[in-house]
N, C-alpha and C. Protein backbone atom coordinates (compact mmCIF):
# COMPACT_ATOMS: atom_id res chain seq x y z
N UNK A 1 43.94 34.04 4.07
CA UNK A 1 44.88 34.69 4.96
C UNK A 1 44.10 35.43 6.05
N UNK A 2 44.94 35.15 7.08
CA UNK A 2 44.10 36.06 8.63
C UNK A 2 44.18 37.11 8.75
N UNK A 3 42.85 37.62 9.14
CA UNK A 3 43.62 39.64 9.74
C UNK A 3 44.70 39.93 10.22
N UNK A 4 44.92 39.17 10.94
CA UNK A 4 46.25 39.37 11.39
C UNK A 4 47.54 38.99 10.26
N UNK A 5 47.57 38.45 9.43
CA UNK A 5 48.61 37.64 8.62
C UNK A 5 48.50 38.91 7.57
N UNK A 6 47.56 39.90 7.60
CA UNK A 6 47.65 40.65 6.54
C UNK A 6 48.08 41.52 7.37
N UNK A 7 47.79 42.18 8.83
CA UNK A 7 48.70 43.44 9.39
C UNK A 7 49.95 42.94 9.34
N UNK A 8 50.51 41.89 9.74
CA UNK A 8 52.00 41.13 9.70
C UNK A 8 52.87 41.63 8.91
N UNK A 9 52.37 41.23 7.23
CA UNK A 9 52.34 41.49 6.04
C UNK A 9 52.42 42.70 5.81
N UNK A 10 51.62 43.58 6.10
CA UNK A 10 51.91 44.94 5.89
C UNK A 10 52.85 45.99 6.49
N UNK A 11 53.44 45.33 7.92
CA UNK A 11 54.41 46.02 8.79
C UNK A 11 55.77 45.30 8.67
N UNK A 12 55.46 44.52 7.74
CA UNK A 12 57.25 43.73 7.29
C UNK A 12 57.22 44.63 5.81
N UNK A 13 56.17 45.40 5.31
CA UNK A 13 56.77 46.49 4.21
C UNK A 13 57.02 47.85 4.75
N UNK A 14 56.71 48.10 6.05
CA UNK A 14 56.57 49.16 6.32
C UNK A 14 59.12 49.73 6.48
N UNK A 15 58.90 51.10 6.13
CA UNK A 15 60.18 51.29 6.72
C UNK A 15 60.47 50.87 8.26
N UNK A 16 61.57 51.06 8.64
CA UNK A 16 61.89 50.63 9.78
C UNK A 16 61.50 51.86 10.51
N UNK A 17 61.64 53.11 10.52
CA UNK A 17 61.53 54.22 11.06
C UNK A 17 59.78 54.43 11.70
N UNK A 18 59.28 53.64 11.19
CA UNK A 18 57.78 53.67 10.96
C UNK A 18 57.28 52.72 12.00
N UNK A 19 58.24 51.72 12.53
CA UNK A 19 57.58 51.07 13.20
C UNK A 19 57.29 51.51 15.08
N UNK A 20 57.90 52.42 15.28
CA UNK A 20 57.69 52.81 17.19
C UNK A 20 56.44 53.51 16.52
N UNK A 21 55.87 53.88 15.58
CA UNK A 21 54.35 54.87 15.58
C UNK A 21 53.68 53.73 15.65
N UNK A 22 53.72 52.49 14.94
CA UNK A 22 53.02 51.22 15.06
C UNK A 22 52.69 50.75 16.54
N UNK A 23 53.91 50.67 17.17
CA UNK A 23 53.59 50.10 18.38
C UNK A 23 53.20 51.43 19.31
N UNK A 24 53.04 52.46 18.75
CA UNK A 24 52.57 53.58 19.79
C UNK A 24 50.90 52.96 19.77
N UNK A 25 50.65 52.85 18.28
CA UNK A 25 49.41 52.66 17.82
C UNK A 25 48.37 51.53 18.86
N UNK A 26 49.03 50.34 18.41
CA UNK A 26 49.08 49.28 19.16
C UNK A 26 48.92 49.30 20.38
N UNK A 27 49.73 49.75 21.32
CA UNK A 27 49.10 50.29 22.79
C UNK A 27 48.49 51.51 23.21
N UNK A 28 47.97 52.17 22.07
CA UNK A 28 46.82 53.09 22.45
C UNK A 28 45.84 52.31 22.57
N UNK A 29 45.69 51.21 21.36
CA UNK A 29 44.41 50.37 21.05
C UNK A 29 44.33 49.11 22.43
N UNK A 30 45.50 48.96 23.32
CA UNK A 30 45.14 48.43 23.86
C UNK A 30 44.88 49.31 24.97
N UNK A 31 45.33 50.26 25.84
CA UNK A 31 44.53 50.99 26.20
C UNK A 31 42.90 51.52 26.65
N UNK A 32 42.52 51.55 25.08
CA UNK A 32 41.72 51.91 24.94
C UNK A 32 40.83 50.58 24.89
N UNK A 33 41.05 49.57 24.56
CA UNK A 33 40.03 48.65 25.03
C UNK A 33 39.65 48.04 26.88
N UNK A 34 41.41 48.52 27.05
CA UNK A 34 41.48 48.37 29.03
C UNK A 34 40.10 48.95 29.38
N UNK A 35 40.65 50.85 28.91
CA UNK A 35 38.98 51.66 29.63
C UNK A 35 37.59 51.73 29.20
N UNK A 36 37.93 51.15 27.76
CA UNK A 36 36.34 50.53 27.48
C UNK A 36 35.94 49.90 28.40
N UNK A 37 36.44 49.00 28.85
CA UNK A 37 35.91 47.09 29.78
C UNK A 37 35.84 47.77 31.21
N UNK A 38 36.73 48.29 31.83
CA UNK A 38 36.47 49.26 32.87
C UNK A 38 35.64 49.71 33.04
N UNK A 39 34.82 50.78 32.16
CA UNK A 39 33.77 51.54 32.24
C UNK A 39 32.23 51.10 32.17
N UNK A 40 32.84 49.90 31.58
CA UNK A 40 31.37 49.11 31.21
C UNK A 40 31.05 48.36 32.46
N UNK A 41 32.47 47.87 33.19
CA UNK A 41 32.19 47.17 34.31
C UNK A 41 31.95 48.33 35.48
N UNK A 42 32.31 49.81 35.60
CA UNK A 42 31.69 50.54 36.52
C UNK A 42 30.28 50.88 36.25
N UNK A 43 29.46 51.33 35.02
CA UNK A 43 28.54 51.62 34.51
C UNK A 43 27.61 50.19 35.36
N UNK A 44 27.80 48.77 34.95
CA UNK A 44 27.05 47.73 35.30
C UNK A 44 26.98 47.77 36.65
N UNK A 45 27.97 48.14 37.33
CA UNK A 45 27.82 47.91 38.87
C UNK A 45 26.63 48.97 39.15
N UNK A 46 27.11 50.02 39.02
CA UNK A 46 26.24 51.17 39.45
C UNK A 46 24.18 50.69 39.22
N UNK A 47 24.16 50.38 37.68
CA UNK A 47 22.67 49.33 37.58
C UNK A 47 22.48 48.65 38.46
N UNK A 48 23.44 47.97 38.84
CA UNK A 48 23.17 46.57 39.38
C UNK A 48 23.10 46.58 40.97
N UNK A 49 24.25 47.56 41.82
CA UNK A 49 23.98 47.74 42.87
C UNK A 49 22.70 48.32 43.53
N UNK A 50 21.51 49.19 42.55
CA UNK A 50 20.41 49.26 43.24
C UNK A 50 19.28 48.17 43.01
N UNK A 51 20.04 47.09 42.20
CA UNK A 51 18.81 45.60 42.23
C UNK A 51 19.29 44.75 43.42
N UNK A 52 20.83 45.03 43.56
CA UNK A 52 20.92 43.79 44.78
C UNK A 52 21.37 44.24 45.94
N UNK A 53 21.48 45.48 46.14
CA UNK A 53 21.69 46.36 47.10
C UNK A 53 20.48 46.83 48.06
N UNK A 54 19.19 45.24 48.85
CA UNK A 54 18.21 45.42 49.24
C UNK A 54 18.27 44.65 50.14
N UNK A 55 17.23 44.67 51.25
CA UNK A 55 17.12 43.84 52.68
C UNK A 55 16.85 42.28 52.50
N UNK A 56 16.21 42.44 51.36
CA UNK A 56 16.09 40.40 50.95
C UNK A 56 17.40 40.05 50.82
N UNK A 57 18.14 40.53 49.84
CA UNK A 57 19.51 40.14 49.76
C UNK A 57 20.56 40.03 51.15
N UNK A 58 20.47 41.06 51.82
CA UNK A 58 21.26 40.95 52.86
C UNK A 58 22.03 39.82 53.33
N UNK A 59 21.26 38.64 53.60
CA UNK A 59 21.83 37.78 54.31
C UNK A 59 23.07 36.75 53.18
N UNK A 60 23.07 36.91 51.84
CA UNK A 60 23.94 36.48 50.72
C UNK A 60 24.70 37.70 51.09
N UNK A 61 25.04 39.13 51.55
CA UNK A 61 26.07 39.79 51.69
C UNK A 61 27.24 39.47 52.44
N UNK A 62 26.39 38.40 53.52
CA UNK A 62 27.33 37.64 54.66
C UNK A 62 28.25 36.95 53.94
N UNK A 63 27.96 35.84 52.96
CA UNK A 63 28.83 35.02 52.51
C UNK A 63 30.17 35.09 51.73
């Protein structure tokens, strides 16, 4: 059985009352993986713009 086939499983026992904290849950976690990937992609730029952010490069800035 899949990770997932076992959360499935476990939120078809859950009460009904129980389930908007689930999906609160659920889009925190997605959320929180949005500003993970975000941050990692501002963090990389910032590295990366002082390797290609030089006068050799320049003329690939045109394109």
């Amino acid at each position: 059985m899949s990770g997932k086939d076992l959360i499935i499983n476990e939120i078809d026992r859950l009460p009904e009352e129980l389930l908007p904290e689930i999906l609160d849950f659920i889009k925190f976690l997605e959320v929180k993986e949005e500003n993970t990937i975000h941050s990692s992609q501002v963090l990389s730029e910032r590295i990366f713009k002082k390797i290609w952010d030089n006068a050799e490069d320049a003329a690939y800035d045109a394109l």
